[in-house]
Protein backbone atom coordinates (compact mmCIF):
# COMPACT_ATOMS: atom_id res chain seq x y z
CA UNK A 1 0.00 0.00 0.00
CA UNK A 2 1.56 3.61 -1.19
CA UNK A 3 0.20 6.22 1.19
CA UNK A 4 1.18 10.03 -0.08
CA UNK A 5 1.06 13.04 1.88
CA UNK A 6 1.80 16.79 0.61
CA UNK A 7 3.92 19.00 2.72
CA UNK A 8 4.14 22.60 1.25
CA UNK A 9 6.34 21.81 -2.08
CA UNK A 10 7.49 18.67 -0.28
CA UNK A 11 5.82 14.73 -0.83
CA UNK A 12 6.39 12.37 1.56
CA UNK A 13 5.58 8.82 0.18
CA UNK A 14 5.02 5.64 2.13
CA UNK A 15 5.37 2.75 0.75
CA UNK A 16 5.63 -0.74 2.55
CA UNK A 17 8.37 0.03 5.21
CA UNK A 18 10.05 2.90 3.44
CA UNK A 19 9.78 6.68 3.70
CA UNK A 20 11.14 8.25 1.11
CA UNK A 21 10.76 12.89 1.20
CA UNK A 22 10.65 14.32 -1.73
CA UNK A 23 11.07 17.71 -3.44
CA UNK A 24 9.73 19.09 -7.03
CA UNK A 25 9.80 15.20 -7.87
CA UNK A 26 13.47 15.13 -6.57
CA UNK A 27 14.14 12.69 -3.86
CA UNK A 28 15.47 14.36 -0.78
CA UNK A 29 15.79 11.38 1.88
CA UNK A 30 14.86 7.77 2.73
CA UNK A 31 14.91 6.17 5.67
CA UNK A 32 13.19 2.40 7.41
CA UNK A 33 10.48 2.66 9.65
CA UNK A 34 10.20 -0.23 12.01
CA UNK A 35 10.44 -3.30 10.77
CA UNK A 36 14.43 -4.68 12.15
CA UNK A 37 12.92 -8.09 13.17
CA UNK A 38 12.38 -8.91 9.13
CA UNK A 39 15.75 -9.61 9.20
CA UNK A 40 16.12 -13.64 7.97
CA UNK A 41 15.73 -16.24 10.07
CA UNK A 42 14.73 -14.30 13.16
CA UNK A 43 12.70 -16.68 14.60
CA UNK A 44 10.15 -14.74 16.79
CA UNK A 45 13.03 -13.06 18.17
CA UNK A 46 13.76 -9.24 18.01
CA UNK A 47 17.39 -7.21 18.10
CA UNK A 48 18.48 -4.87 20.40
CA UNK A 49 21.00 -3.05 19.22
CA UNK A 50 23.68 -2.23 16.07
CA UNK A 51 26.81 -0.73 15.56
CA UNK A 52 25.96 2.07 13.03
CA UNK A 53 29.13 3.58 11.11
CA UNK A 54 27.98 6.88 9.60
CA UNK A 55 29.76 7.00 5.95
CA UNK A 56 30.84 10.94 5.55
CA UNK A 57 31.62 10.04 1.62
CA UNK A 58 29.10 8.07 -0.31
CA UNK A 59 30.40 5.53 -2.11
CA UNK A 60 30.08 5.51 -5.74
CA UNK A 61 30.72 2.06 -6.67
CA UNK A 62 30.75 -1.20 -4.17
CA UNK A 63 33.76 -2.61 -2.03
CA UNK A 64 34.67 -4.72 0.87
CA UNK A 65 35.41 -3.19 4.24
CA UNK A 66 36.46 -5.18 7.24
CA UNK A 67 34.78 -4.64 10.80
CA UNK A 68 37.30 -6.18 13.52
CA UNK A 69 36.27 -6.26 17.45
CA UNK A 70 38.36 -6.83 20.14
CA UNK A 71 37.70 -6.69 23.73
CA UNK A 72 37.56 -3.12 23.72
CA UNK A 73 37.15 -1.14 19.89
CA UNK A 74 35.16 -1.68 16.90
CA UNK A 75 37.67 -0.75 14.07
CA UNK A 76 36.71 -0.16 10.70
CA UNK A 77 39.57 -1.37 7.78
CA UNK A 78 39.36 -1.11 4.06
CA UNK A 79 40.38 -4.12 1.82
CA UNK A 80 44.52 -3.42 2.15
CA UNK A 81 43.90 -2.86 5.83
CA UNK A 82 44.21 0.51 6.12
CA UNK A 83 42.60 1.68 9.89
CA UNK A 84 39.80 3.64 8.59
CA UNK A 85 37.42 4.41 11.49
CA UNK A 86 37.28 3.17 15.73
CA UNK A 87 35.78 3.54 18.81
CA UNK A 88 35.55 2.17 22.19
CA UNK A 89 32.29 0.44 22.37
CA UNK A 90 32.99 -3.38 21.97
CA UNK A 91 31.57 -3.82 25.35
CA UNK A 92 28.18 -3.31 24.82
CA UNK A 93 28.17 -5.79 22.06
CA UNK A 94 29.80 -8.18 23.78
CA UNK A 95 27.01 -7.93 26.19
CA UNK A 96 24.14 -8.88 23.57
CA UNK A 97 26.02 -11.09 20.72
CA UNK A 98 24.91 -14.78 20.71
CA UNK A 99 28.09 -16.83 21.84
CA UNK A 100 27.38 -18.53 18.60
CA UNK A 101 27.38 -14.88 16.64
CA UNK A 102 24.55 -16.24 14.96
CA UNK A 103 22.35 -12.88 15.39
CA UNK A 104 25.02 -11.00 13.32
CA UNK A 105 23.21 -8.84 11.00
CA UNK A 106 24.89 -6.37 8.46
CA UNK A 107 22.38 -3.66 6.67
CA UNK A 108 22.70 -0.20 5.16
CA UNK A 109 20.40 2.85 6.15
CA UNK A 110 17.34 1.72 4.72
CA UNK A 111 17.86 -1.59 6.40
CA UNK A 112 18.39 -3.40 3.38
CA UNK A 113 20.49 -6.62 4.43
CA UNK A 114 24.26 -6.58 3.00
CA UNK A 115 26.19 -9.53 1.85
CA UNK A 116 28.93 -10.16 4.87
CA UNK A 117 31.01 -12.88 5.92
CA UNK A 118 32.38 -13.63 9.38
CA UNK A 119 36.35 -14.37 9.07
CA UNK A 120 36.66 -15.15 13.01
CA UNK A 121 34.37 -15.15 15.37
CA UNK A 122 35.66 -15.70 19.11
CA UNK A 123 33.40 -15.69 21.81
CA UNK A 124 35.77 -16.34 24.80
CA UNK A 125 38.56 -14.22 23.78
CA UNK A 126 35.87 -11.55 22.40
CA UNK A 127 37.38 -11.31 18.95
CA UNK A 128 35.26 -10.64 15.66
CA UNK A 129 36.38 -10.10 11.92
CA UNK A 130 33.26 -9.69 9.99
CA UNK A 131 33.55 -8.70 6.03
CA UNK A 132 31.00 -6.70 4.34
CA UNK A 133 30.09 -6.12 1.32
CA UNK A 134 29.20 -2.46 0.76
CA UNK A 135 27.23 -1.09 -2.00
CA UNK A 136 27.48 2.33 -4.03
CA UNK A 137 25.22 5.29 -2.53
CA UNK A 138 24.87 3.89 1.31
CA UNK A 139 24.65 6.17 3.58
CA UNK A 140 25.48 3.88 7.03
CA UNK A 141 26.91 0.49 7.34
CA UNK A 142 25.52 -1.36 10.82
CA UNK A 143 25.69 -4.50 12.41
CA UNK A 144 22.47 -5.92 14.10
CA UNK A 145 23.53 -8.05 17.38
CA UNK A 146 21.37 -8.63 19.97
CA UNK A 147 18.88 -11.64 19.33
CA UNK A 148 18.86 -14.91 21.22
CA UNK A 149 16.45 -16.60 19.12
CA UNK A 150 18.16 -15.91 15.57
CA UNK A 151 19.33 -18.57 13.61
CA UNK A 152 23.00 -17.97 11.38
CA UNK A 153 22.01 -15.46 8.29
CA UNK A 154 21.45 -16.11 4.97
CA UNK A 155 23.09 -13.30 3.76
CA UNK A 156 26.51 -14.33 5.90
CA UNK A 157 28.36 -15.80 2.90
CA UNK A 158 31.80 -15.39 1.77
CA UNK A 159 31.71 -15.96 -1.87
CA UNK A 160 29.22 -13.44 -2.67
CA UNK A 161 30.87 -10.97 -0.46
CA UNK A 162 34.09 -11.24 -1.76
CA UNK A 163 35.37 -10.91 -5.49
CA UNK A 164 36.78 -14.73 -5.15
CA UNK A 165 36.64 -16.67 -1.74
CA UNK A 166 37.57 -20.40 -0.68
CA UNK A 167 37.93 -21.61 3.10
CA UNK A 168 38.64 -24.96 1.84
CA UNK A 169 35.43 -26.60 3.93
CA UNK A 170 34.96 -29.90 3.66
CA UNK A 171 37.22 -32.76 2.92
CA UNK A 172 37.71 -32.71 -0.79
CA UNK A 173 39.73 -29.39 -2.69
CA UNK A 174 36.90 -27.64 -4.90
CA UNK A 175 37.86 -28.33 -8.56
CA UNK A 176 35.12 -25.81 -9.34
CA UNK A 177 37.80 -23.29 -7.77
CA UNK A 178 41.24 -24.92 -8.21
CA UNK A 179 42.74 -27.40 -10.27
CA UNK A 180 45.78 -29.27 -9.92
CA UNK A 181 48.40 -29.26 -12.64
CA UNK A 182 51.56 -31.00 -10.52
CA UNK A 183 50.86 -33.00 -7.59
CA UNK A 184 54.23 -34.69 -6.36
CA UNK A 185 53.96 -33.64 -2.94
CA UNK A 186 50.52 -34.42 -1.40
CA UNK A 187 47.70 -32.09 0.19
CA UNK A 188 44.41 -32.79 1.73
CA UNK A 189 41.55 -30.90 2.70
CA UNK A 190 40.71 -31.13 6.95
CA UNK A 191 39.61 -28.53 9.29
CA UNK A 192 38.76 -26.11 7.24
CA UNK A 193 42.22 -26.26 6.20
CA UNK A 194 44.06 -27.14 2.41
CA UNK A 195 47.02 -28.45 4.18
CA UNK A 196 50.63 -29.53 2.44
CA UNK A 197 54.18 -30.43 3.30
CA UNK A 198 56.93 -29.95 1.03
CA UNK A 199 59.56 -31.94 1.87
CA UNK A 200 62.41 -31.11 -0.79
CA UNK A 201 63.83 -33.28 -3.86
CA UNK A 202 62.76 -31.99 -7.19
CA UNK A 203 59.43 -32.19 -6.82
CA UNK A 204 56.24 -30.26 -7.54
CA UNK A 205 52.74 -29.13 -6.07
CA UNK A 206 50.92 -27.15 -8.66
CA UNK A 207 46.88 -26.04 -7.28
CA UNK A 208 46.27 -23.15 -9.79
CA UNK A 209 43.20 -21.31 -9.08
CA UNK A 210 39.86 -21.43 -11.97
CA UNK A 211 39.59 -17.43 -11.31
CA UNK A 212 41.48 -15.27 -13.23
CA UNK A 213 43.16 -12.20 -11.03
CA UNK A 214 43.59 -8.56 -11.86
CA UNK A 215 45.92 -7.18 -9.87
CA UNK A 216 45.59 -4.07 -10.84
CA UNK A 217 42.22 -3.80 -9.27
CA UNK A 218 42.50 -6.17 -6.66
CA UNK A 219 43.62 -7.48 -2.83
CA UNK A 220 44.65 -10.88 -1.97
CA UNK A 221 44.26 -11.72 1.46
CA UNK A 222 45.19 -15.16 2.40
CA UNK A 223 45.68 -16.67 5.92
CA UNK A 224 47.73 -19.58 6.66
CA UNK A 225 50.40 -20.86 9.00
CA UNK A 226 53.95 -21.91 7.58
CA UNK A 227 55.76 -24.24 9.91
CA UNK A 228 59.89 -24.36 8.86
CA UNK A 229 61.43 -27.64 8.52
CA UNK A 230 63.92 -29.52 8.10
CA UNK A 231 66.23 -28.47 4.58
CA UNK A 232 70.46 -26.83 3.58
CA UNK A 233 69.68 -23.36 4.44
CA UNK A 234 70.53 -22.23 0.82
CA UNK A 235 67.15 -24.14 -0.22
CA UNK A 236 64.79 -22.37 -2.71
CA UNK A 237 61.88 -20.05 -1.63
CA UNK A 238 59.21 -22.33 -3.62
CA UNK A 239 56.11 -22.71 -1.56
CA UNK A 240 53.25 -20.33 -0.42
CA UNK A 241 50.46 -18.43 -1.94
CA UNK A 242 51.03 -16.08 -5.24
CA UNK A 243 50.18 -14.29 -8.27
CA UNK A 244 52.00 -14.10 -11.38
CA UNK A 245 52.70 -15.27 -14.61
CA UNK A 246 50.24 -18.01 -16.26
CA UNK A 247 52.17 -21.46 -17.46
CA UNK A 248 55.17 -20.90 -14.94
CA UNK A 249 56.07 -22.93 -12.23
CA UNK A 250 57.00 -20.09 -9.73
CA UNK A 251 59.02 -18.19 -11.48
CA UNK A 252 58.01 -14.55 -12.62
CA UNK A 253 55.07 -14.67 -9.29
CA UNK A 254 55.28 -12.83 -6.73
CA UNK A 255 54.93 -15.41 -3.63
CA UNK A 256 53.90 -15.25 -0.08
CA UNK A 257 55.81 -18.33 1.81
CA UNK A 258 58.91 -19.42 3.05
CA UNK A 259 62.28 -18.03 2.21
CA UNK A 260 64.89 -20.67 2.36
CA UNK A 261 67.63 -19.24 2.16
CA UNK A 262 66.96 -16.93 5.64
CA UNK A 263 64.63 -19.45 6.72
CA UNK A 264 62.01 -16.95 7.12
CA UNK A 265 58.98 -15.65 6.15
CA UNK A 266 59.03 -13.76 2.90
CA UNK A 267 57.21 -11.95 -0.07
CA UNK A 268 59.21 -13.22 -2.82
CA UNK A 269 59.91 -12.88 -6.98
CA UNK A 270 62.03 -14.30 -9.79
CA UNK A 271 62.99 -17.14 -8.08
CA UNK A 272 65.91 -17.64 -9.88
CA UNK A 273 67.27 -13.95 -8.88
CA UNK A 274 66.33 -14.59 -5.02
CA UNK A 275 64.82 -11.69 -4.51
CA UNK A 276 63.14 -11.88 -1.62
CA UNK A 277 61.98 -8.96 1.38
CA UNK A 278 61.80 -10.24 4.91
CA UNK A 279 58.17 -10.11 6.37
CA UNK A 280 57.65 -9.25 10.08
CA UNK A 281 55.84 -12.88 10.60
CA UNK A 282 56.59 -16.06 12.80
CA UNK A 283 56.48 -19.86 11.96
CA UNK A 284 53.97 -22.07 13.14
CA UNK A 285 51.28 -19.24 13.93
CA UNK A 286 48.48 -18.23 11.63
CA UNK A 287 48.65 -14.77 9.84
CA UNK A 288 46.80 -13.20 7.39
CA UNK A 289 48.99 -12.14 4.71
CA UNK A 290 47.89 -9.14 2.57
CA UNK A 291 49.18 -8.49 -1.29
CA UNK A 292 48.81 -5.85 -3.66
CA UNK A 293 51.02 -5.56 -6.94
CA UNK A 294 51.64 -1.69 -7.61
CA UNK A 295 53.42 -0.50 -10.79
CA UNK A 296 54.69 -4.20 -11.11
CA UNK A 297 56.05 -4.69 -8.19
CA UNK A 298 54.79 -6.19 -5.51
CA UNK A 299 53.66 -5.10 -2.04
CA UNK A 300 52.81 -6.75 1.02
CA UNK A 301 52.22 -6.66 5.08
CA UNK A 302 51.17 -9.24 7.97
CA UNK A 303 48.51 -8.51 10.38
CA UNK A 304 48.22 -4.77 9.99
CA UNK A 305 52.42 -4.51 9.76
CA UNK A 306 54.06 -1.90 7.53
CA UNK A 307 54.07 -2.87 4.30
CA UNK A 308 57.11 -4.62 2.68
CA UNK A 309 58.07 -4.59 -1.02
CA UNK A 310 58.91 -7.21 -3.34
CA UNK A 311 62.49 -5.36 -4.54
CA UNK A 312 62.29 -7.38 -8.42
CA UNK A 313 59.81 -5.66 -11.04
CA UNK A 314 57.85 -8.00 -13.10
CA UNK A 315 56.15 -7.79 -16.42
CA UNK A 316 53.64 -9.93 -16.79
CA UNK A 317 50.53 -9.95 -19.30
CA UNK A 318 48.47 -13.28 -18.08
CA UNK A 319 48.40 -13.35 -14.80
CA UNK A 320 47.21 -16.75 -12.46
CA UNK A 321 46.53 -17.69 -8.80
CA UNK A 322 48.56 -20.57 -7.51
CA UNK A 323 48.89 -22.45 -4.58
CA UNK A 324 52.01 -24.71 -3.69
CA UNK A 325 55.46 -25.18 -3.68
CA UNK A 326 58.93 -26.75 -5.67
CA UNK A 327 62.31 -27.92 -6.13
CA UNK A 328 64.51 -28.01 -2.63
CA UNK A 329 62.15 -26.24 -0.19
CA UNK A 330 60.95 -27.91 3.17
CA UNK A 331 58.03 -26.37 4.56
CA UNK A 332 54.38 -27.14 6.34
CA UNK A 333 51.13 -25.19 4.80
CA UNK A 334 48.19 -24.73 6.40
CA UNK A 335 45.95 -22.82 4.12
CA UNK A 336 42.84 -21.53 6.09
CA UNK A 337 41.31 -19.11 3.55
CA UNK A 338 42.64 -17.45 0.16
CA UNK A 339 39.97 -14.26 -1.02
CA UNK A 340 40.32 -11.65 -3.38
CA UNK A 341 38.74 -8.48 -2.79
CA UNK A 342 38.95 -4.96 -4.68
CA UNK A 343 40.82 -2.56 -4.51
CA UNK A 344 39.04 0.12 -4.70
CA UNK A 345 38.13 2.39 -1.08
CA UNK A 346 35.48 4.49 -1.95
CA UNK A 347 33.80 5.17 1.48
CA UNK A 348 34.99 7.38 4.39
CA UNK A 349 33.64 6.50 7.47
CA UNK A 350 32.51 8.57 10.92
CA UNK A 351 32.89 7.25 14.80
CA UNK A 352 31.23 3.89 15.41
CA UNK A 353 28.49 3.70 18.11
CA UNK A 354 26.07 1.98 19.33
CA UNK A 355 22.45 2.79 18.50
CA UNK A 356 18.98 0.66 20.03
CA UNK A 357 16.38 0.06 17.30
């Protein structure tokens, strides 16, 4: 039912749950009246509160921004992991949350529900990494908390949140996803983990990915632990996460993995050259690894570190995804998730708080 009411030179429309004020035929504002427990799979149940993020520049096309809470602050991070907004106010939803988190909602500011995906979600240790999807012209991004009876969303899935996203489930590698070109090392597919051991010898693991990157418009964010063993010292860098040129084996990528020859943790390319940059990451510990490739060269950081540069400058024309490892290095994977998002950070953002519908 459309209800419309005049106002001086002003028309104020109803329709269903949305108000929507306008002017001379030009729309002024919209806004949700009533309505939060539509949200899917409430179950009878209502919610309480939200974290509403005022956004001080609309965005004019759609990205992915990252919503972290710890014990105390509600950060705000774009795609690359740049801090973008924060406040102290984790508390409250602490408070409220289902231990489960299934009563996360995220929504815009005409309560439309947004595509989101919860990286993390710790209940005892009261830490939360929740990805959303954000589309051109909102006005707010909020997350809905606060409803014992909910079920888990709908609308909380990775893979149409993100540009490309795998988090290896199951027991069997998606071939929908990856495919494997070179398998003389083995993998498997437990815990929500791909999981491989490269153990030296000549051998190679090849799992290229069915999506074709763009780095040029693009993030790769991968987390993993990399345990170190065994291996000379003056063994290869050959195994990790990377992007780079189609038909290689891992020469001309740029790699995220172990460096043998420091026995570290490095961001890698041309193999052959050893070029290699130390990243500020430990062995045998999960980190999420973030890459960008800027004016061919590669960039990348751990955890929210500075950023560290891959010093060798590529040129590459066909680019692929690839998962794996060769030739003389000696290294555990655990591969927990790999996701592309873009690049693109078209949103600024005001304090977080917490609002009560």
């Amino acid at each position: 039912m459309v209800e419309i009411i005049k106002i001086g030179n002003k028309t104020l429309v109803m329709d269903g749950k949305i108000l929507s004020l306008f002017r001379k035929g030009s729309l002024l504002r919209q806004m949700w009246y009533g309505g939060y427990e539509d949200f899917d799979n409430a179950n009878g149940g209502a919610w309480k509160k939200y974290i509403n993020i005022p956004i001080t520049t609309i965005p004019s096309e759609y990205a992915q921004y990252l919503i972290e809470i710890d014990d105390t602050n509600v950060s705000v991070y774009n795609a690359k992991g740049d801090l973008k907004a924060q406040s102290a106010i984790a508390s409250e939803f602490w408070s409220l949350v289902r231990s489960d988190g299934f009563d996360i909602r995220a929504f815009d500011h005409l309560f439309r529900q947004l595509w989101f995906w919860v990286g993390e979600f710790d209940y005892t240790n009261k830490k939360a990494k929740i990805w959303v999807k954000l589309p051109e012209n909102s006005e707010e991004l909020n997350i809905a908390f606060g409803n014992e009876k909910a079920s888990e969303s709908l609308y909380n899935n990775g893979e149409n949140t993100f540009e490309f996203l795998d988090d290896f489930e199951g027991t069997e590698l998606d071939t929908s996803k990856w495919q494997v070109t070179k398998a003389d090392y083995s993998y498997s597919v437990s815990n929500d983990n791909l999981y491989y051991e490269l153990t030296g010898g000549t051998g190679r693991l090849r799992i290229i990915s069915t999506y074709t990157p763009n780095p040029s418009e693009e993030v790769y964010i991968i987390k993993m632990k990399i345990s170190s063993i065994g291996g000379p010292a003056s063994s290869d860098f050959l195994g990790g996460f990377g992007v780079g040129n189609k038909n290689g084996i891992f020469d001309n990528k740029y790699i995220v993995g172990k460096d043998g020859n420091i026995n570290k943790i490095a961001i890698h390319s041309w193999i052959g050259h050893h070029e290699y940059a130390e990243l500020p990451a430990t062995f045998d510990d999960y980190h999420t690894y973030i890459m960008i490739v800027e004016s061919d060269r590669a960039k990348a950081r751990v955890d929210k570190s500075d950023w560290v540069i891959a010093s060798w400058s590529l040129t590459i024309t066909d680019y692929e995804m690839i998962i794996g490892g060769q030739g003389n290095n000696y290294a555990k994977y655990w591969v927990d998730w790999v996701s592309v998002a873009k690049l693109a950070d078209p949103a600024n953002f005001d304090t977080p708080r917490i609002m009560e519908f």
